[in-house]
C-alpha atoms as a PDB file:
ATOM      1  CA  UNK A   1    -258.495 168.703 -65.884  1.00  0.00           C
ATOM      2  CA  UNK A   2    -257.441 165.521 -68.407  1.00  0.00           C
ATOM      3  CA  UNK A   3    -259.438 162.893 -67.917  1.00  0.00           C
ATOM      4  CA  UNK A   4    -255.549 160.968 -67.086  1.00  0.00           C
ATOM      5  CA  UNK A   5    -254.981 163.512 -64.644  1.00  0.00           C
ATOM      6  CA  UNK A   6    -258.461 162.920 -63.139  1.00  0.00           C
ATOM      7  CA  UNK A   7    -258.196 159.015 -63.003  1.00  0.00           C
ATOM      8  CA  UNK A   8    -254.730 159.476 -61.582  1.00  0.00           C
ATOM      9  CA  UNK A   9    -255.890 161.384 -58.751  1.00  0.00           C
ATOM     10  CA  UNK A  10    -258.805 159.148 -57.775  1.00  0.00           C
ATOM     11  CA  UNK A  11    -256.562 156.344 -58.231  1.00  0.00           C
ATOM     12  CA  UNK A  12    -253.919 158.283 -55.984  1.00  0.00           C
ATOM     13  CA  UNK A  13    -257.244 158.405 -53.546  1.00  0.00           C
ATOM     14  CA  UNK A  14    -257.602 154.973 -53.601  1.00  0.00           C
ATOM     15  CA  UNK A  15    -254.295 154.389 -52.636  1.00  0.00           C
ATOM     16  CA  UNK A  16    -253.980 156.147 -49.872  1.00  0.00           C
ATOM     17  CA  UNK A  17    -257.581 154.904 -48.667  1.00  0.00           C
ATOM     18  CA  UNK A  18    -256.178 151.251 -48.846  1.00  0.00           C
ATOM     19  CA  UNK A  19    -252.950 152.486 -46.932  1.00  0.00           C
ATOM     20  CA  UNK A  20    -254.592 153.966 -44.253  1.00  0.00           C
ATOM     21  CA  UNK A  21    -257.066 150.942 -43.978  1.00  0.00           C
ATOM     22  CA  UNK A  22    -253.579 148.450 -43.434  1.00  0.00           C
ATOM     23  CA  UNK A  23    -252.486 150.756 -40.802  1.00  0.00           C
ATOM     24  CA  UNK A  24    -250.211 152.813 -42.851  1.00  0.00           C
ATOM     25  CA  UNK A  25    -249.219 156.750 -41.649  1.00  0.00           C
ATOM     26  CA  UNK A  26    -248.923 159.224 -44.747  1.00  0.00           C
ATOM     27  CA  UNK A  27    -246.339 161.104 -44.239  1.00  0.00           C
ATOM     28  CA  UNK A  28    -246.772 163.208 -47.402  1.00  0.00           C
ATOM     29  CA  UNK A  29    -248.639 163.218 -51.015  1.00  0.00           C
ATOM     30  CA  UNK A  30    -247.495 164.057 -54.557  1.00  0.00           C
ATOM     31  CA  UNK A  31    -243.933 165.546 -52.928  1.00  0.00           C
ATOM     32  CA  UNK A  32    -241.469 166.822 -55.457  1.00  0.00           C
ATOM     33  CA  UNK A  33    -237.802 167.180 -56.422  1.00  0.00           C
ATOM     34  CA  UNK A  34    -236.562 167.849 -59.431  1.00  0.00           C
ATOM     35  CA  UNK A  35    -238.665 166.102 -62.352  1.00  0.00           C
ATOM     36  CA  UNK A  36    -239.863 163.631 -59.782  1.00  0.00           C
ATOM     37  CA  UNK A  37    -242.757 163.006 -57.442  1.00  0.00           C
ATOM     38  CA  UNK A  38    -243.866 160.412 -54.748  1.00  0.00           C
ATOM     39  CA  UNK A  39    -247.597 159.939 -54.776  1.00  0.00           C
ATOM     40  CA  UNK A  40    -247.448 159.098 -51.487  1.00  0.00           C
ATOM     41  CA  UNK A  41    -244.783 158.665 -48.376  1.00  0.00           C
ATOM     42  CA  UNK A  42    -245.918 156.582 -45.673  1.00  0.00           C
ATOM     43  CA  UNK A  43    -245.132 154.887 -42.511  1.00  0.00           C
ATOM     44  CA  UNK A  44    -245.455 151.024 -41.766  1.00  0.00           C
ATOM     45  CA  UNK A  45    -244.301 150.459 -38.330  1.00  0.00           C
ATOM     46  CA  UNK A  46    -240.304 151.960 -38.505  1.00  0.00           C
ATOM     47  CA  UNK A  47    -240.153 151.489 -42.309  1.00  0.00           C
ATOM     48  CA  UNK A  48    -240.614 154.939 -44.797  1.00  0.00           C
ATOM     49  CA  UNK A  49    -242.496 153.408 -47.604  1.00  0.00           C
ATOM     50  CA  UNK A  50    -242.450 155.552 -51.233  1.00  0.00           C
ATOM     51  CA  UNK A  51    -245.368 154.191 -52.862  1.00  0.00           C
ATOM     52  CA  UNK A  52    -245.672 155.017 -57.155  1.00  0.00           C
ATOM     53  CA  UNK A  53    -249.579 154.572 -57.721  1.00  0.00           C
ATOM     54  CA  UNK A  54    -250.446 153.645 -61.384  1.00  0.00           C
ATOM     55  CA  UNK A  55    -254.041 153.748 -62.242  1.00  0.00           C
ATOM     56  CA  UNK A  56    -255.884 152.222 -65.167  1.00  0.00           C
ATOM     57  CA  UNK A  57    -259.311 151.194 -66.816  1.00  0.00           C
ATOM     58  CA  UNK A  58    -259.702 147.864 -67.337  1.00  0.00           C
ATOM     59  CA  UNK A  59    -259.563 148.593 -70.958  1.00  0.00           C
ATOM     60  CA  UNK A  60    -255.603 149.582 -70.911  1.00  0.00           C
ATOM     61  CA  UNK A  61    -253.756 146.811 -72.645  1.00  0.00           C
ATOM     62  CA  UNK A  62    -250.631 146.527 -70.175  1.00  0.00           C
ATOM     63  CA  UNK A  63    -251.210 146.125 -66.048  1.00  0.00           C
ATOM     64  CA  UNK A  64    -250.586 149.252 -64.452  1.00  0.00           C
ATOM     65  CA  UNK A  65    -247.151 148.586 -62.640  1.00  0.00           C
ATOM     66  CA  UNK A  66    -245.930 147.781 -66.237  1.00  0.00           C
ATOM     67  CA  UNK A  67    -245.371 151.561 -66.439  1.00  0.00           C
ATOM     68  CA  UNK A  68    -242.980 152.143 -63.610  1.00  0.00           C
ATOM     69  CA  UNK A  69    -239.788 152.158 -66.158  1.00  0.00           C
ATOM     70  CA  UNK A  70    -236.274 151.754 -65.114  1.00  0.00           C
ATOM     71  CA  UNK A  71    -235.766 155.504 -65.973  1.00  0.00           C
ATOM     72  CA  UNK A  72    -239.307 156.420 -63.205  1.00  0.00           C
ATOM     73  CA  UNK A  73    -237.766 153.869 -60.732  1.00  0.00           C
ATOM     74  CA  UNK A  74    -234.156 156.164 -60.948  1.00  0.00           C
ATOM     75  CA  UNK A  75    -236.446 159.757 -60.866  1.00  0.00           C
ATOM     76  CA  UNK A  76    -237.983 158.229 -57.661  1.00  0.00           C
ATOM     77  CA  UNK A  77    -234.622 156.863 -55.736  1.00  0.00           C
ATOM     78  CA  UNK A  78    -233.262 159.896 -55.813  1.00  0.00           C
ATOM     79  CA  UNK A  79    -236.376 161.802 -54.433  1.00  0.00           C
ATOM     80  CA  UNK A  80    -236.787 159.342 -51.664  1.00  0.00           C
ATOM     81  CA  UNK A  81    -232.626 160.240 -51.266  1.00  0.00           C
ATOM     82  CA  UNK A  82    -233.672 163.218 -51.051  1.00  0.00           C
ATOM     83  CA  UNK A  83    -236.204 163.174 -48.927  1.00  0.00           C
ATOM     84  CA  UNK A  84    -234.848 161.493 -46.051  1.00  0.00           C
ATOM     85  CA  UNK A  85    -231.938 164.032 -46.118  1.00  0.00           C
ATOM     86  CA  UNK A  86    -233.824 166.913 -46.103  1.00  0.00           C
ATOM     87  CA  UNK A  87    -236.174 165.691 -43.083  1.00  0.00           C
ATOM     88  CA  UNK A  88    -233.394 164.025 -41.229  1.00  0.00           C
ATOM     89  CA  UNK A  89    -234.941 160.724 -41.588  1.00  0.00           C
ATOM     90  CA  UNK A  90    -232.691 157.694 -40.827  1.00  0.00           C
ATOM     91  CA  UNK A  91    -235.137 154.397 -40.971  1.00  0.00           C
ATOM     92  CA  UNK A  92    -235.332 151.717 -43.504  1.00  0.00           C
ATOM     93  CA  UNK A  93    -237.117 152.297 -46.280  1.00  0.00           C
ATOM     94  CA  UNK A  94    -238.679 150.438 -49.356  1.00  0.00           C
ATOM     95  CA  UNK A  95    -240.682 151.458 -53.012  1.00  0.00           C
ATOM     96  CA  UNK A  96    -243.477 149.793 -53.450  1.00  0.00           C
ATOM     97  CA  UNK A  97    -246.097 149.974 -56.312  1.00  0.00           C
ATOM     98  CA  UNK A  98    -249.821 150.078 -56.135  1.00  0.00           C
ATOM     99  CA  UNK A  99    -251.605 149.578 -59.231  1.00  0.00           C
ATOM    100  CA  UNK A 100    -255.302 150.493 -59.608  1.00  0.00           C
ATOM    101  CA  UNK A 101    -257.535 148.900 -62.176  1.00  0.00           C
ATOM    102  CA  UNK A 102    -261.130 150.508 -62.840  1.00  0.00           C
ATOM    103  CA  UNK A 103    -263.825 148.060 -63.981  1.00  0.00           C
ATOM    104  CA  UNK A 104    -267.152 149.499 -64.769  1.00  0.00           C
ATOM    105  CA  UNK A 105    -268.155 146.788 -61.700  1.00  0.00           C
ATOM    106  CA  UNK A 106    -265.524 148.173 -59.248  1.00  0.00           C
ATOM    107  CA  UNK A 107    -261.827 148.889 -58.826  1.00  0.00           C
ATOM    108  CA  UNK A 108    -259.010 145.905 -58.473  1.00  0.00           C
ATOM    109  CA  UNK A 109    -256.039 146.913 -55.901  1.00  0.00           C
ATOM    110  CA  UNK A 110    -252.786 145.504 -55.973  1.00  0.00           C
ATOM    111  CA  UNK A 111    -250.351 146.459 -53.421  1.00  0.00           C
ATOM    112  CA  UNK A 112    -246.602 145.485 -54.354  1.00  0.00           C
ATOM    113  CA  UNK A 113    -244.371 145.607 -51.320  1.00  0.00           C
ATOM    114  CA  UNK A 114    -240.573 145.936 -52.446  1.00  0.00           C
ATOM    115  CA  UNK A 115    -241.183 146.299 -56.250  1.00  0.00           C
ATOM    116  CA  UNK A 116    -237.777 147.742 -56.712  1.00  0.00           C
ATOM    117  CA  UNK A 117    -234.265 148.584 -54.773  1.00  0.00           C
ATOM    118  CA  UNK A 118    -232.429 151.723 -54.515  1.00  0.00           C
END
């Protein structure tokens, strides 16, 4: 496996580790449609939460959530759409971004609730 592949994973990991710590449900993991995936569906209370997880080493020059394009946040609207059609699913819902920074002394976690609209 790449070694983006492999720090994508962990950092996918992570972020489900961190979600499950705040309470979270995961519904699902790297689910598909079309040319796009959700790293991970959850549940917070009666909201469906997509979550796009962008890892990095602390040596990358832009933060992680830099790299969740208007194009990604489009691919991953209308998997979410999707989704929640296919499994009948009716509650609010929300995208949120967690971005995972790898120091050499540890990892950094930031968890952006809301970090773009349908």
């Amino acid at each position: 496996m790449a070694e983006h592949n492999e720090t994508g994973t962990l950092g996918e990991l992570i972020a489900q580790e961190f979600l499950v710590k705040k309470g979270y449900k995961i519904i699902a993991k790297n689910w598909r449609f079309g040319k796009a995936e959700i790293d991970i569906v959850a549940k917070e209370n009666d909201v469906i939460v997509f979550v796009e997880v962008k890892t990095r080493h602390s040596d990358y020059l832009i933060e992680p959530e830099c790299a969740v394009t208007l194009k990604k946040q489009k691919l991953i609207v209308s998997a979410a759409e999707k989704f929640l059609t296919i499994r009948n699913i009716e509650n609010w819902s929300r995208f949120d971004i967690i971005s995972v920074v790898l120091h050499p002394e540890g990892r950094e976690i930031r968890h952006l609730e809301e970090a773009f609209t349908a």
